[in-house]
N, C-alpha and C. Protein backbone atom coordinates (compact mmCIF):
# COMPACT_ATOMS: atom_id res chain seq x y z
N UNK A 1 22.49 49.49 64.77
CA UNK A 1 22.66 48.44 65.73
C UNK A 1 24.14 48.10 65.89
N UNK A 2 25.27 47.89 64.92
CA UNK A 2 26.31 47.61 64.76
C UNK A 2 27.25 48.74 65.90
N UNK A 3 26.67 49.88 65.93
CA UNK A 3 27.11 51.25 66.84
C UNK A 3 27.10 50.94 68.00
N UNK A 4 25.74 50.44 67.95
CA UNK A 4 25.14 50.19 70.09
C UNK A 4 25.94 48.76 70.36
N UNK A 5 26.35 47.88 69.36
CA UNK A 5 26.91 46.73 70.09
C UNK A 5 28.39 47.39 70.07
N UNK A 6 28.80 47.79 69.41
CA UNK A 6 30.57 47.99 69.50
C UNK A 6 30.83 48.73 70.71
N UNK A 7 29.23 49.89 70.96
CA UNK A 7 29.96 50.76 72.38
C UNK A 7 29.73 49.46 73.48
N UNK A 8 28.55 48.70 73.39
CA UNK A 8 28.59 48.08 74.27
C UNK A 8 29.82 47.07 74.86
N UNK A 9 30.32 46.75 73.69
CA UNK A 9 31.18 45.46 73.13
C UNK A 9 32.49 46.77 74.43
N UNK A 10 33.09 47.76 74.30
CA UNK A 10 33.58 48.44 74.91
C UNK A 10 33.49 49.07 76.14
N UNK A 11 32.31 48.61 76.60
CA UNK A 11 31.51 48.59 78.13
C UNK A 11 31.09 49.93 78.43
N UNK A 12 30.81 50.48 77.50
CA UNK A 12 29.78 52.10 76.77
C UNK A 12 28.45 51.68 76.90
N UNK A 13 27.98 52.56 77.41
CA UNK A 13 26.23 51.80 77.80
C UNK A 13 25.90 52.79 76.33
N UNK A 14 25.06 52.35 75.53
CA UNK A 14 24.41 52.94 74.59
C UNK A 14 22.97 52.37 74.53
N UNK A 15 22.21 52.97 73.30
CA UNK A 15 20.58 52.71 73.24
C UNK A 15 20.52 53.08 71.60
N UNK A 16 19.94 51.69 71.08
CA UNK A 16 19.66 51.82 70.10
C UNK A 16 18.05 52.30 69.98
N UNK A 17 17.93 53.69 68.81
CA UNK A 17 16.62 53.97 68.87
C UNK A 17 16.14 54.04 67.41
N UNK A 18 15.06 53.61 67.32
CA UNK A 18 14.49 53.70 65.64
C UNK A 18 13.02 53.90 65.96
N UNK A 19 12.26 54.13 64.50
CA UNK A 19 10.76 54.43 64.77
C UNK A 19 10.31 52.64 64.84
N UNK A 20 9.21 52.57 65.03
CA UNK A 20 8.53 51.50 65.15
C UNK A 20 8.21 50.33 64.14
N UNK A 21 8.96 50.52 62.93
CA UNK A 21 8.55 49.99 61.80
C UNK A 21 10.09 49.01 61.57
N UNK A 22 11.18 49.32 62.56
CA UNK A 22 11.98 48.77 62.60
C UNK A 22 12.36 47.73 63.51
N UNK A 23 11.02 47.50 64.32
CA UNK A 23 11.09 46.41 65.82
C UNK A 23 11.62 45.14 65.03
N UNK A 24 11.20 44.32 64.15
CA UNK A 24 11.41 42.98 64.20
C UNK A 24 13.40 42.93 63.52
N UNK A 25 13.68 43.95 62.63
CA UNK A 25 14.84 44.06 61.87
C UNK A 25 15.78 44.39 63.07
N UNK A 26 15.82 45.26 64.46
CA UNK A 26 16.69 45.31 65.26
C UNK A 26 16.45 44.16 66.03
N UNK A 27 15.70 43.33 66.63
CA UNK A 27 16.00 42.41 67.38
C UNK A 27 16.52 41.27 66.69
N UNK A 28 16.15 40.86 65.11
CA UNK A 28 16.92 39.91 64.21
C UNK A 28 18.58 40.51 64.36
N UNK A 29 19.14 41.64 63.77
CA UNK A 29 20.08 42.27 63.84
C UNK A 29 21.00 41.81 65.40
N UNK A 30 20.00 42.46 66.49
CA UNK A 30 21.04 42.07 67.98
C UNK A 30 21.13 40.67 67.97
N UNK A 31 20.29 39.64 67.47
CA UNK A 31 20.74 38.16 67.90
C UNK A 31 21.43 38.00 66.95
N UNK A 32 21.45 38.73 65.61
CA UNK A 32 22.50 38.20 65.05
C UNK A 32 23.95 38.07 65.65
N UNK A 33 24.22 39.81 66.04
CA UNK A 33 25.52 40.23 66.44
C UNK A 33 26.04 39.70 67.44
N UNK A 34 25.34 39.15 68.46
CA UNK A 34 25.33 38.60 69.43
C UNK A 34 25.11 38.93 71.06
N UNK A 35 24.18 40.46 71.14
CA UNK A 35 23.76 40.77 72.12
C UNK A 35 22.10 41.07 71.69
N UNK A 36 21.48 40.13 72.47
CA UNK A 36 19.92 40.04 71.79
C UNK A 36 19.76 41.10 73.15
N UNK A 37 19.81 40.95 74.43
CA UNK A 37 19.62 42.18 75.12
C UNK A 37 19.74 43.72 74.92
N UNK A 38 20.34 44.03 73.95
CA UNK A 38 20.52 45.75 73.88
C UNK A 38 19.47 46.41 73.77
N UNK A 39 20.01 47.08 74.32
CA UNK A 39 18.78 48.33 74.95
C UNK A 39 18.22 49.05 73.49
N UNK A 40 16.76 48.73 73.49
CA UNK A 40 16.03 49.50 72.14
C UNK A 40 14.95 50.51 72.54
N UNK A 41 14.72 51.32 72.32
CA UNK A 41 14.15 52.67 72.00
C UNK A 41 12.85 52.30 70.37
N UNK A 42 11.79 52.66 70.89
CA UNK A 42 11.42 52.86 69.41
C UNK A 42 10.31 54.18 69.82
N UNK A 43 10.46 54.92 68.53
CA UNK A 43 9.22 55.88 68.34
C UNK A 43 8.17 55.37 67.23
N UNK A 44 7.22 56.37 67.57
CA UNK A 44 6.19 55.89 66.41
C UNK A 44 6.44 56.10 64.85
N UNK A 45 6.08 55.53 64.07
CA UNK A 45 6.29 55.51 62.92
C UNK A 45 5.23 56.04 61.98
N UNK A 46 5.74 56.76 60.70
CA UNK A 46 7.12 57.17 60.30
C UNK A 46 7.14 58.19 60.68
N UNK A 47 8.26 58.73 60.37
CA UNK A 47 9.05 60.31 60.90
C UNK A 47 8.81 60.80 59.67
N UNK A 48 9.31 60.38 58.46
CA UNK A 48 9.85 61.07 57.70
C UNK A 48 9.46 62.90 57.04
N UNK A 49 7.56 62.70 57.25
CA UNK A 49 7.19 63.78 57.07
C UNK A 49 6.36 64.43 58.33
N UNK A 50 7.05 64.43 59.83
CA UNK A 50 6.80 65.22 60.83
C UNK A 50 7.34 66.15 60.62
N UNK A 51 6.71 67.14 61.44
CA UNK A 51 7.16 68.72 61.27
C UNK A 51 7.89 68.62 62.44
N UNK A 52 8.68 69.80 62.63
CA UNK A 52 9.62 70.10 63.80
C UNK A 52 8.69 69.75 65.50
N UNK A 53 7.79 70.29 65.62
CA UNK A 53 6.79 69.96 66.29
C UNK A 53 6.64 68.47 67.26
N UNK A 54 6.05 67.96 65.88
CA UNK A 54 6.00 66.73 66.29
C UNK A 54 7.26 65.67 66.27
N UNK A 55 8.67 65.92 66.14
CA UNK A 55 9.30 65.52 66.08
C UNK A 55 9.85 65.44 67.50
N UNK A 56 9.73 66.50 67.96
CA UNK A 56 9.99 67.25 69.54
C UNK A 56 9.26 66.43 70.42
N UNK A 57 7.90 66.32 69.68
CA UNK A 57 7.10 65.46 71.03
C UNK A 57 7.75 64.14 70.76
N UNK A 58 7.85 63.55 70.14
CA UNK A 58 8.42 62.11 69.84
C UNK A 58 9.87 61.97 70.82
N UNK A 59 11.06 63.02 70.60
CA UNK A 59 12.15 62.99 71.34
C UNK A 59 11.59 63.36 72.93
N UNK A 60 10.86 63.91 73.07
CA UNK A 60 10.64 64.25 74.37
C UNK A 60 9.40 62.99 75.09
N UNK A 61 8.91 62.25 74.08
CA UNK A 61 8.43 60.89 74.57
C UNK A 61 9.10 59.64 75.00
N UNK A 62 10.48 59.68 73.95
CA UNK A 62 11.12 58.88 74.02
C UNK A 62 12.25 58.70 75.02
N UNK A 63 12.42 60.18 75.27
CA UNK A 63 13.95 60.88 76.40
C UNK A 63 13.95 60.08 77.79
N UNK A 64 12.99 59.91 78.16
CA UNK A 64 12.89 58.77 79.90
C UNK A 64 13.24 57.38 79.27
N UNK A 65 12.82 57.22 78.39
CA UNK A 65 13.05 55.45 78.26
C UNK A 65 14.23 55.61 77.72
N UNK A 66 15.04 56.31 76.96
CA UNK A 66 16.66 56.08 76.41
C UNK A 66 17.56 56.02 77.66
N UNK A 67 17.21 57.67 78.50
CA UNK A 67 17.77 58.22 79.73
C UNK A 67 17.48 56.49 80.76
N UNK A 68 16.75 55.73 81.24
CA UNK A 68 16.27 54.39 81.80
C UNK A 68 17.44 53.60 81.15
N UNK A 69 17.51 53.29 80.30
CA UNK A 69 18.43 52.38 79.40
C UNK A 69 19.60 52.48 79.13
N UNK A 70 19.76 53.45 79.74
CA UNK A 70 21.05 53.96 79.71
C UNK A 70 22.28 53.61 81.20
N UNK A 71 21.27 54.03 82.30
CA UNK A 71 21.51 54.56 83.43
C UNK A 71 20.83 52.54 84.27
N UNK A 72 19.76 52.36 84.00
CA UNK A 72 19.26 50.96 84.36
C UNK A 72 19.81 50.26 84.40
């Protein structure tokens, strides 16, 4: 989160993305920092033991809504 506000903070459109188990810790995090608006991304959760496979479908689920958030 600290990444997506500094590019933002620099007028860098960025997108913060995490799996789903991290929703309530990034929006505490952006109001902390002081942009509760930044653009968030989440995939499903967890990753840790997807195979290449399903990792692919996840980035390729997620690729319109980052690409949106970016460009929006």
């Amino acid at each position: 989160m600290h990444d997506i506000v500094d590019l933002e903070r620099r007028g860098v459109p960025g997108v913060f993305v995490a799996s789903a188990e991290f929703v309530e810790a990034a929006v505490a995090q952006s109001v902390a920092l002081g942009f509760p608006g930044v653009a968030r991304v989440f995939t499903p959760h967890p990753i840790q033991d997807r195979t290449d496979d399903e990792m692919r479908a996840y980035a390729d689920d997620a690729f319109e809504r980052i690409v949106s958030a970016i460009v929006g």
